[in-house]
Protein backbone atom coordinates (compact mmCIF):
# COMPACT_ATOMS: atom_id res chain seq x y z
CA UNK A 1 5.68 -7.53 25.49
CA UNK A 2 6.76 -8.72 22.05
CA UNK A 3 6.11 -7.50 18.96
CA UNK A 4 5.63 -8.44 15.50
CA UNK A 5 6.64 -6.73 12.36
CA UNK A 6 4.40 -4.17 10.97
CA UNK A 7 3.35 -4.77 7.74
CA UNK A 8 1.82 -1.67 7.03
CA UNK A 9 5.64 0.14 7.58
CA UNK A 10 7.19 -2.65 5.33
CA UNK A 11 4.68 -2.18 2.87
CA UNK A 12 5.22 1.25 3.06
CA UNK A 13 9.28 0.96 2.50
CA UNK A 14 8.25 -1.63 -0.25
CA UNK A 15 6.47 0.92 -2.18
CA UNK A 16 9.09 3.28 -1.82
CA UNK A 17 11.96 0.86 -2.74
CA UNK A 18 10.25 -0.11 -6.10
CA UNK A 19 10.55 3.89 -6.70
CA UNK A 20 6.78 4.49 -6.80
CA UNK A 21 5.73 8.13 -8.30
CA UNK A 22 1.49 7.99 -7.77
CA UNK A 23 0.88 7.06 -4.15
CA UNK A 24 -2.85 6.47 -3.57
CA UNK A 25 -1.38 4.54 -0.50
CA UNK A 26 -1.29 8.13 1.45
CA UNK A 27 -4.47 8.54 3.77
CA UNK A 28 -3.62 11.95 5.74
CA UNK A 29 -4.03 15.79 3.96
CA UNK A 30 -0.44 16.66 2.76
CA UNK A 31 1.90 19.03 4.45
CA UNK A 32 0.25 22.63 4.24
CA UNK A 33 1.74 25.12 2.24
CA UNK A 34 3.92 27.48 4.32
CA UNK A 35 2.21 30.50 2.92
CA UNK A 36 -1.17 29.12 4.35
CA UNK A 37 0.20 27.61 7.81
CA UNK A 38 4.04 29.24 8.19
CA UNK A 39 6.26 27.13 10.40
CA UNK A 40 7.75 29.86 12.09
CA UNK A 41 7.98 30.06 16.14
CA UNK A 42 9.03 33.53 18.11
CA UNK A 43 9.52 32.17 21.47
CA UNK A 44 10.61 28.74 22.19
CA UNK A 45 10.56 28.79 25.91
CA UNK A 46 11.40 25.31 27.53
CA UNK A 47 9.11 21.98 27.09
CA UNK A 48 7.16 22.76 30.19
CA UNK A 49 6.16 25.87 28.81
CA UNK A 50 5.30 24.91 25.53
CA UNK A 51 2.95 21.60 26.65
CA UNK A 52 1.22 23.61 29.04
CA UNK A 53 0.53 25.67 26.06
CA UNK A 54 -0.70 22.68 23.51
CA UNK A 55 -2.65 21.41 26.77
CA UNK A 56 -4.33 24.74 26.99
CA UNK A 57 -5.29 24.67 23.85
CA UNK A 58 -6.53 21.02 23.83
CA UNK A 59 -8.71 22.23 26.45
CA UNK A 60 -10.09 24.83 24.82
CA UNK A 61 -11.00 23.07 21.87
CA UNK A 62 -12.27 19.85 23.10
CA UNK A 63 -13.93 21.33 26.26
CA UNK A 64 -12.64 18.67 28.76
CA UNK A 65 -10.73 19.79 31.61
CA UNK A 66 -6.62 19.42 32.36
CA UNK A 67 -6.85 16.28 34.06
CA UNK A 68 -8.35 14.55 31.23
CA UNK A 69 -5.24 14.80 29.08
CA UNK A 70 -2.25 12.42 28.11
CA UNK A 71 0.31 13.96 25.39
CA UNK A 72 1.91 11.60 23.35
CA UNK A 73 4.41 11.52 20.61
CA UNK A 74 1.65 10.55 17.84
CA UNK A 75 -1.59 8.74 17.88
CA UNK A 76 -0.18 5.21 17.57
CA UNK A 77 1.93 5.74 20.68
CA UNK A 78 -1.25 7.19 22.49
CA UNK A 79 -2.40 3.62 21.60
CA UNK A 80 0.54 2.11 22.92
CA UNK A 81 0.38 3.50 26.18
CA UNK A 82 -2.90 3.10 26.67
CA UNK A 83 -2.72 -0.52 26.25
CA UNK A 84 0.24 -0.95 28.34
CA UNK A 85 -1.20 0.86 31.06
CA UNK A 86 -4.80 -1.04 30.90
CA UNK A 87 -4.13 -4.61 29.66
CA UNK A 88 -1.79 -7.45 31.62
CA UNK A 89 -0.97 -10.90 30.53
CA UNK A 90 -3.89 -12.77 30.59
CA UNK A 91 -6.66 -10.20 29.87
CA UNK A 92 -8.72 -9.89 26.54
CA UNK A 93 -9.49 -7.22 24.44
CA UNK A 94 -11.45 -6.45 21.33
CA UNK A 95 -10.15 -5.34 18.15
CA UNK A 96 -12.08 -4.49 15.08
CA UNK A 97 -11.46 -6.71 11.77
CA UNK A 98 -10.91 -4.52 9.57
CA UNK A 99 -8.65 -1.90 11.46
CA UNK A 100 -5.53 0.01 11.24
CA UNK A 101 -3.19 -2.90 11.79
CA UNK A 102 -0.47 -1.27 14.07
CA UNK A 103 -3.44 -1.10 16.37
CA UNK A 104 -4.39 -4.95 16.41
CA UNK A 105 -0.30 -5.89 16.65
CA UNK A 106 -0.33 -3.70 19.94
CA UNK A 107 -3.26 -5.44 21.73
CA UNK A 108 -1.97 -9.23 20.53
CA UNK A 109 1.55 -8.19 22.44
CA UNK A 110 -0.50 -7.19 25.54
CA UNK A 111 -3.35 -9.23 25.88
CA UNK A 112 -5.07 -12.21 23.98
CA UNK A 113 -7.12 -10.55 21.22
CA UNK A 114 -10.97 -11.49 19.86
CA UNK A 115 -12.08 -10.14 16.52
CA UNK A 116 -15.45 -7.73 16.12
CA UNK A 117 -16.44 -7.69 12.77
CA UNK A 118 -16.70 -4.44 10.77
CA UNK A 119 -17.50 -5.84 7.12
CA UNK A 120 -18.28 -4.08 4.25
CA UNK A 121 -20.93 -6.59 4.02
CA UNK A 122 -22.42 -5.19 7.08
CA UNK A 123 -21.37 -1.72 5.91
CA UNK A 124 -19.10 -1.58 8.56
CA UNK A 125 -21.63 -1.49 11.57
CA UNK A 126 -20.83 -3.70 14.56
CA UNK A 127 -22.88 -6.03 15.65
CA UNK A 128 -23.75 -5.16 19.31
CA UNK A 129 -25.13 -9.03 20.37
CA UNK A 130 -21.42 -9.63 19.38
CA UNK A 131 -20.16 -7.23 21.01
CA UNK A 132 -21.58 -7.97 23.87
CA UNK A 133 -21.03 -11.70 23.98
CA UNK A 134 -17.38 -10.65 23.95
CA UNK A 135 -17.90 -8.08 26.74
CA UNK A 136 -19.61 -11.29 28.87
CA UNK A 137 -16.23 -13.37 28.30
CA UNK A 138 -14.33 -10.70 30.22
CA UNK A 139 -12.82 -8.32 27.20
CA UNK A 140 -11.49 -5.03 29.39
CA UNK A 141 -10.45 -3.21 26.15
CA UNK A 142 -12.54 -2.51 22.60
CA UNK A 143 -10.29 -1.12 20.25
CA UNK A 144 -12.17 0.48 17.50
CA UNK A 145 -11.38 3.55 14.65
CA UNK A 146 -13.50 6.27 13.64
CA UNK A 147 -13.93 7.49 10.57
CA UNK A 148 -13.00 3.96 10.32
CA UNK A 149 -10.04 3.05 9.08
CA UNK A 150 -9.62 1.48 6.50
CA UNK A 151 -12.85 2.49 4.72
CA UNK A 152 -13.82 6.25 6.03
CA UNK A 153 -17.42 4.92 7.28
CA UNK A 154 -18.93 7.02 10.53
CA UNK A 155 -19.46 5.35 13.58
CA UNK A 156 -22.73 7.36 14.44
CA UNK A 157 -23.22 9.05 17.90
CA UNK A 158 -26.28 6.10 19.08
CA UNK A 159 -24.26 3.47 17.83
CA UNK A 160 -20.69 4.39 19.46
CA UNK A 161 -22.73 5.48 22.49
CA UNK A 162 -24.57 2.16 23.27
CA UNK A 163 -20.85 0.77 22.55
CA UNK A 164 -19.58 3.10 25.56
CA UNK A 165 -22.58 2.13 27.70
CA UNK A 166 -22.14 -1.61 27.31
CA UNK A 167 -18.61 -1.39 27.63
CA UNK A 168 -19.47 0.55 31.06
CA UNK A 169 -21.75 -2.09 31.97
CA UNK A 170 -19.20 -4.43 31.66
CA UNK A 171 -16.50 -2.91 33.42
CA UNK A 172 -14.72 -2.62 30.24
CA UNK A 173 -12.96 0.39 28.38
CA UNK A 174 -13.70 1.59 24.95
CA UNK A 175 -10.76 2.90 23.15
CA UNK A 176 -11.34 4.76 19.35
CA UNK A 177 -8.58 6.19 17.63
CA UNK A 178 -9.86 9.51 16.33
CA UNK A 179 -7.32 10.96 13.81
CA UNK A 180 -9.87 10.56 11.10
CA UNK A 181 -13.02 12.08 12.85
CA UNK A 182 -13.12 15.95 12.03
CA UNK A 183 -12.42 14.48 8.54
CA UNK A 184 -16.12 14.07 8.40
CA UNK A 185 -18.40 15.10 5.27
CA UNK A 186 -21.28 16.32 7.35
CA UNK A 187 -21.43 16.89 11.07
CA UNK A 188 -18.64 16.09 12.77
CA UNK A 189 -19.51 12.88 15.01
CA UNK A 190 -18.60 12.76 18.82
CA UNK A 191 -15.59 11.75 20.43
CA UNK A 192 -16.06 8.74 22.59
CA UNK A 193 -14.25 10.38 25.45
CA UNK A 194 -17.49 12.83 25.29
CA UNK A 195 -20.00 9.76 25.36
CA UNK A 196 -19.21 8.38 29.04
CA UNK A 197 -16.47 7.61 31.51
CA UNK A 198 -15.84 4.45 29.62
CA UNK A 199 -15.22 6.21 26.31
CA UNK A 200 -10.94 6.54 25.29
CA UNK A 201 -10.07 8.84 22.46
CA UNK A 202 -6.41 9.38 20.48
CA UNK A 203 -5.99 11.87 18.08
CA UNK A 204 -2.91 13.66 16.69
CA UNK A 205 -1.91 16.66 14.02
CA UNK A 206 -0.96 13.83 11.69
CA UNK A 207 -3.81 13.07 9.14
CA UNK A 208 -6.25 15.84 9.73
CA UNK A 209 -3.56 18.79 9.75
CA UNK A 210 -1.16 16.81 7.48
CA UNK A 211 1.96 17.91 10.30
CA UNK A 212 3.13 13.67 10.88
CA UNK A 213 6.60 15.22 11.05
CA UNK A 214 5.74 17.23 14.28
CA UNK A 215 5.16 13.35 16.22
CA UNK A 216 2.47 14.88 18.54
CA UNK A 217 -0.25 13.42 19.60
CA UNK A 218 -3.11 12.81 22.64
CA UNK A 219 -5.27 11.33 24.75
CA UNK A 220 -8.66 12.02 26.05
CA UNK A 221 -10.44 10.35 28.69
CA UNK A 222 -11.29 10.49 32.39
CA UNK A 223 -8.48 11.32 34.78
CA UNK A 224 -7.79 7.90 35.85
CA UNK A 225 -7.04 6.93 32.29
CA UNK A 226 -5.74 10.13 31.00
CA UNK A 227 -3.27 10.19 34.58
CA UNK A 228 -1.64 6.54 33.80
CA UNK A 229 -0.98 7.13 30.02
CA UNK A 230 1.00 10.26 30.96
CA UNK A 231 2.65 8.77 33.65
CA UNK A 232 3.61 6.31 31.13
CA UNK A 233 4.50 8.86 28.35
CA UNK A 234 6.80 10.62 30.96
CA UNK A 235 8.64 7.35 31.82
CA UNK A 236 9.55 6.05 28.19
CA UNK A 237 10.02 8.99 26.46
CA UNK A 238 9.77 12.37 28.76
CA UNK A 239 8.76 15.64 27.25
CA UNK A 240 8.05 16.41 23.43
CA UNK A 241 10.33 19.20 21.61
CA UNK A 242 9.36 22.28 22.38
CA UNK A 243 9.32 23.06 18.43
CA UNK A 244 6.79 20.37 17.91
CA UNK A 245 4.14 21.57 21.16
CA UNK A 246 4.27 25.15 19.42
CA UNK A 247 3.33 24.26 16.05
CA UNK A 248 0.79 21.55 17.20
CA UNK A 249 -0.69 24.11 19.46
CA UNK A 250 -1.58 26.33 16.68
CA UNK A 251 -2.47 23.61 14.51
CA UNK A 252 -5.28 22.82 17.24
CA UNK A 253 -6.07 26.65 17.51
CA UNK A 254 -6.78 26.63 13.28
CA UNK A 255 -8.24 23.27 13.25
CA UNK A 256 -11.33 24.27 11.36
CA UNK A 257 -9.01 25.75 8.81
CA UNK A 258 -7.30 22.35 8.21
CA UNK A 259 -10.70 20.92 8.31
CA UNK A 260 -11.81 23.09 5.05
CA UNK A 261 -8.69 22.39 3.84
CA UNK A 262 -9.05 18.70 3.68
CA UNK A 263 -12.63 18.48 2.89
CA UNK A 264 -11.41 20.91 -0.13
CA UNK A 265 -9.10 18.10 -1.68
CA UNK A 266 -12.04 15.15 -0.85
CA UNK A 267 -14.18 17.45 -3.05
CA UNK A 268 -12.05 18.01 -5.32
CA UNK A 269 -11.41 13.93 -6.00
CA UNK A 270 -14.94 12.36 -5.12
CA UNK A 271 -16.03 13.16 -8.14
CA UNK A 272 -13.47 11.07 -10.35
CA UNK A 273 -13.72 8.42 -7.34
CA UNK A 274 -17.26 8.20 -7.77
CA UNK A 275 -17.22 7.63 -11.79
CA UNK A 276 -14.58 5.21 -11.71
CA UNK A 277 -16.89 3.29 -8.91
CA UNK A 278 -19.70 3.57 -11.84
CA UNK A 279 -17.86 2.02 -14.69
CA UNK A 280 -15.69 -0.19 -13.02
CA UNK A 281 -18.85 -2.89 -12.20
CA UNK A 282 -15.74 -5.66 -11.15
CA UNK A 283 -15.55 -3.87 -7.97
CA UNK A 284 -17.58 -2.86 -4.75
CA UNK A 285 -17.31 -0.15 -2.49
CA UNK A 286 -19.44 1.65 0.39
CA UNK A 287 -18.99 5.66 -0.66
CA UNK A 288 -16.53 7.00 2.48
CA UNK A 289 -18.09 9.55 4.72
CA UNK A 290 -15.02 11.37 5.38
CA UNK A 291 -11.57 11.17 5.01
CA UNK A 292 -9.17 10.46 1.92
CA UNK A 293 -9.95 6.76 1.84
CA UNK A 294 -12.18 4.07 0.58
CA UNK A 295 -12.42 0.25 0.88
CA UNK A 296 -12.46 -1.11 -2.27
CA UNK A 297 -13.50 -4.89 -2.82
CA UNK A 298 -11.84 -6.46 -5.26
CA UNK A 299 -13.70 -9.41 -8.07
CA UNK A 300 -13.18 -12.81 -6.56
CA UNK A 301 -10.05 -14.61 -7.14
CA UNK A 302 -8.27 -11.35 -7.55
CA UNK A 303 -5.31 -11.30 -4.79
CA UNK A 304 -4.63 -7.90 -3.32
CA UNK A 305 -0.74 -8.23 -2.88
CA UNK A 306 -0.47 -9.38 -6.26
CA UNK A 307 -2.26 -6.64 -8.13
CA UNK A 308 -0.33 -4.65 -5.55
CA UNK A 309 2.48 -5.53 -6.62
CA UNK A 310 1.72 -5.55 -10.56
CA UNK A 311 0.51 -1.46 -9.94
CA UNK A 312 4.00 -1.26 -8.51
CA UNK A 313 5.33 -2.07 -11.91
CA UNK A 314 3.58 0.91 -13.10
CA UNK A 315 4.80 3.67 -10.45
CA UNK A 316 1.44 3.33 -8.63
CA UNK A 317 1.21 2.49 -4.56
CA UNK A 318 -2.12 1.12 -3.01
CA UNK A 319 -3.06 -0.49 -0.02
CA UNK A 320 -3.49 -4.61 -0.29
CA UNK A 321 -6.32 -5.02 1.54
CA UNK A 322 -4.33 -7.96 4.07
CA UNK A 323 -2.63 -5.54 5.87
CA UNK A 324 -5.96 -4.26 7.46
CA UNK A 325 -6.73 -7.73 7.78
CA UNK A 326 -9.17 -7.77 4.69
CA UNK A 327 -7.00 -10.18 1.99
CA UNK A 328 -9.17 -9.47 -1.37
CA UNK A 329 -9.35 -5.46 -0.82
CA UNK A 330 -7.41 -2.58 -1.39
CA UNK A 331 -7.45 0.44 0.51
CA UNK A 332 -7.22 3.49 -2.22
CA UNK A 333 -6.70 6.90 -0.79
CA UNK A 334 -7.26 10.11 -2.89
CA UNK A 335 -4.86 12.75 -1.34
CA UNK A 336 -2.66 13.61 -4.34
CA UNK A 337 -4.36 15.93 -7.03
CA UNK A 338 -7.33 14.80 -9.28
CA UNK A 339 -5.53 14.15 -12.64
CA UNK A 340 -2.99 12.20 -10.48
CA UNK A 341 -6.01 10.02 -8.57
CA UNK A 342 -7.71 9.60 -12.55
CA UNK A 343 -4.51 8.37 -13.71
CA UNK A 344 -3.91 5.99 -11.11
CA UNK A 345 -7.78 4.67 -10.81
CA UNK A 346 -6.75 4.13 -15.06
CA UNK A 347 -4.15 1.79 -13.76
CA UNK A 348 -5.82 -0.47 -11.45
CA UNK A 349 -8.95 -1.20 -14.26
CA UNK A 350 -5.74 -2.11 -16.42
CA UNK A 351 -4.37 -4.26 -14.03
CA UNK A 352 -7.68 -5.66 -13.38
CA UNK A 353 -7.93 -6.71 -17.16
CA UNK A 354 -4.98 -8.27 -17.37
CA UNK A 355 -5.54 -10.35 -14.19
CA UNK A 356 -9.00 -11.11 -15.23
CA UNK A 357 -7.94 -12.70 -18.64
CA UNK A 358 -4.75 -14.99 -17.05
């Protein structure tokens, strides 16, 4: 397997580089305060111990049985695994277009890769005779995100189900990274390893619980799956730190804390989100239905990595829209604190006017 660069990380040590102050380039809840979720651990115990104890808890919460579960040291090396386990040279999978582009650079180094669109055009709904006409030219994997990432739009229960059913159909495996999902506004929609044997999910304490720093993450799906990704997992990088299974086990166990805690801050900032959306009439964007990100369409002729780049000049980080494989978009997140997120939303219809008038 070989691997191109990820752009996303370069970006990333770009932003950081040019000494940017106002990230709305940041899509997870920050770190919790240690009053409100202490890092503190009485026993250690060896890693044995302490995975049995995350998987415990994994079970509890998900209500899926032992066998069902893969640990992994984040969601993006769940993803890994997963396709290393399931694709060879010489298969095709499906990857959504926009997605999470660590997640399309991992399929193109194992297999030969066909694009499903997920436009905001089409507000970000599949279309399932494509889908399907993929699935009939042999496709093993789909690779999809929900919430959706780059834009926070739901993948409903009927639609991700008949996705799962046709993927079933076809002998094919559908795999949807889930670190976003409990980010939901409103009910929280189903995991796709709860939707039929066919259905993959990865999750992690990284965006929902804000604990990246911990590197844990997980697999669900049936035993056959869940039993080669751990194999895997076991091979390349043996057990995770005892430290990191304790503190991601009671992350799991307060989940629905975390869950207030984020929907607290996207309450907080959908407000000021929502009235820049109003004024600013250059740009489009579908309203996110969870999460701490939208999709934001920029006017034509406007190039993402150069208004990127000119909001670096001003301390402010953004996502160009080409590293999700949408060139003419940026993906804004709204993590850091309102007046922060109003400042840097100020910025960008700045920017905007001076690229408008050159």
């Amino acid at each position: 397997m070989r691997f191109l660069t990820d752009p996303l990380e370069e970006w990333a040590i770009h932003c950081h580089r040019r000494g940017a102050t106002l990230s709305l380039d940041s899509s997870g809840a920050s770190t919790p305060d240690p009053d409100g979720f202490p890092l503190k651990v009485k026993e250690m115990g060896d890693e044995a111990e302490a995975e049995a104890e995350l998987r415990e808890e994994l079970c509890k919460a998900y209500g899926v049985d032992d066998d069902m579960i893969a640990l992994t040291m984040g969601a993006q090396h769940a993803d890994f695994l997963f396709f290393l386990t399931h694709l060879a040279a010489g298969d095709t999978s499906v990857v959504e277009s926009p997605t999470f582009m660590p997640i399309r650079r991992q399929a193109e180094a194992a297999s030969r890769v066909l694009s499903l669109d997920r436009s905001p055009a089409k507000a970000y709904v599949p279309d399932m005779n494509d889908l399907g006409d993929k699935l009939r030219r042999g496709a093993k994997v789909i690779a999809l995100t929900n919430l959706h990432n780059p834009s926070g739009a739901m993948l409903g229960d009927d639609v991700l189900s008949s996705i799962v059913d046709e993927a079933d159909r076809a002998g094919a495996l559908v795999l949807v990274d889930e670190v976003f999902r409990e980010m939901s506004y409103g009910p929280v929609p189903k995991g796709a390893y709860q939707l039929g044997e066919s259905g993959v999910s990865v999750s992690s304490v990284t965006k929902l619980n804000g604990l990246r720093g911990l590197r844990v993450g997980w697999l669900l799906g049936s035993p056959p799956v869940a039993s080669a990704v751990e194999a895997a997992r076991l091979y390349t990088s043996y057990r995770l730190p005892v430290w990191s299974c304790r503190h991601a086990a009671e992350a799991v166990r307060r989940r629905e804390w975390f869950r207030e805690r984020a929907l607290k801050r996207a309450r907080e900032n959908l407000p000021a989100l929502e009235a820049w959306l109003g004024a600013e009439n250059r740009v489009r964007c579908q309203p996110p239905q969870g999460a701490l990100m939208a999709h934001v369409v920029l006017p034509q002729g406007i190039d993402d990595l150069e208004l990127g780049e000119r909001l670096l000049d001003r301390g402010v980080a953004v996502g160009p829209g080409r590293y999700w494989g949408a060139p003419g978009t940026i993906r804004l997140t709204f993590s850091c604190s309102r007046p922060q997120l109003e400042s840097g939303l100020g910025h960008i219809s700045e920017v905007l006017d001076l690229m408008t008038k050159s």
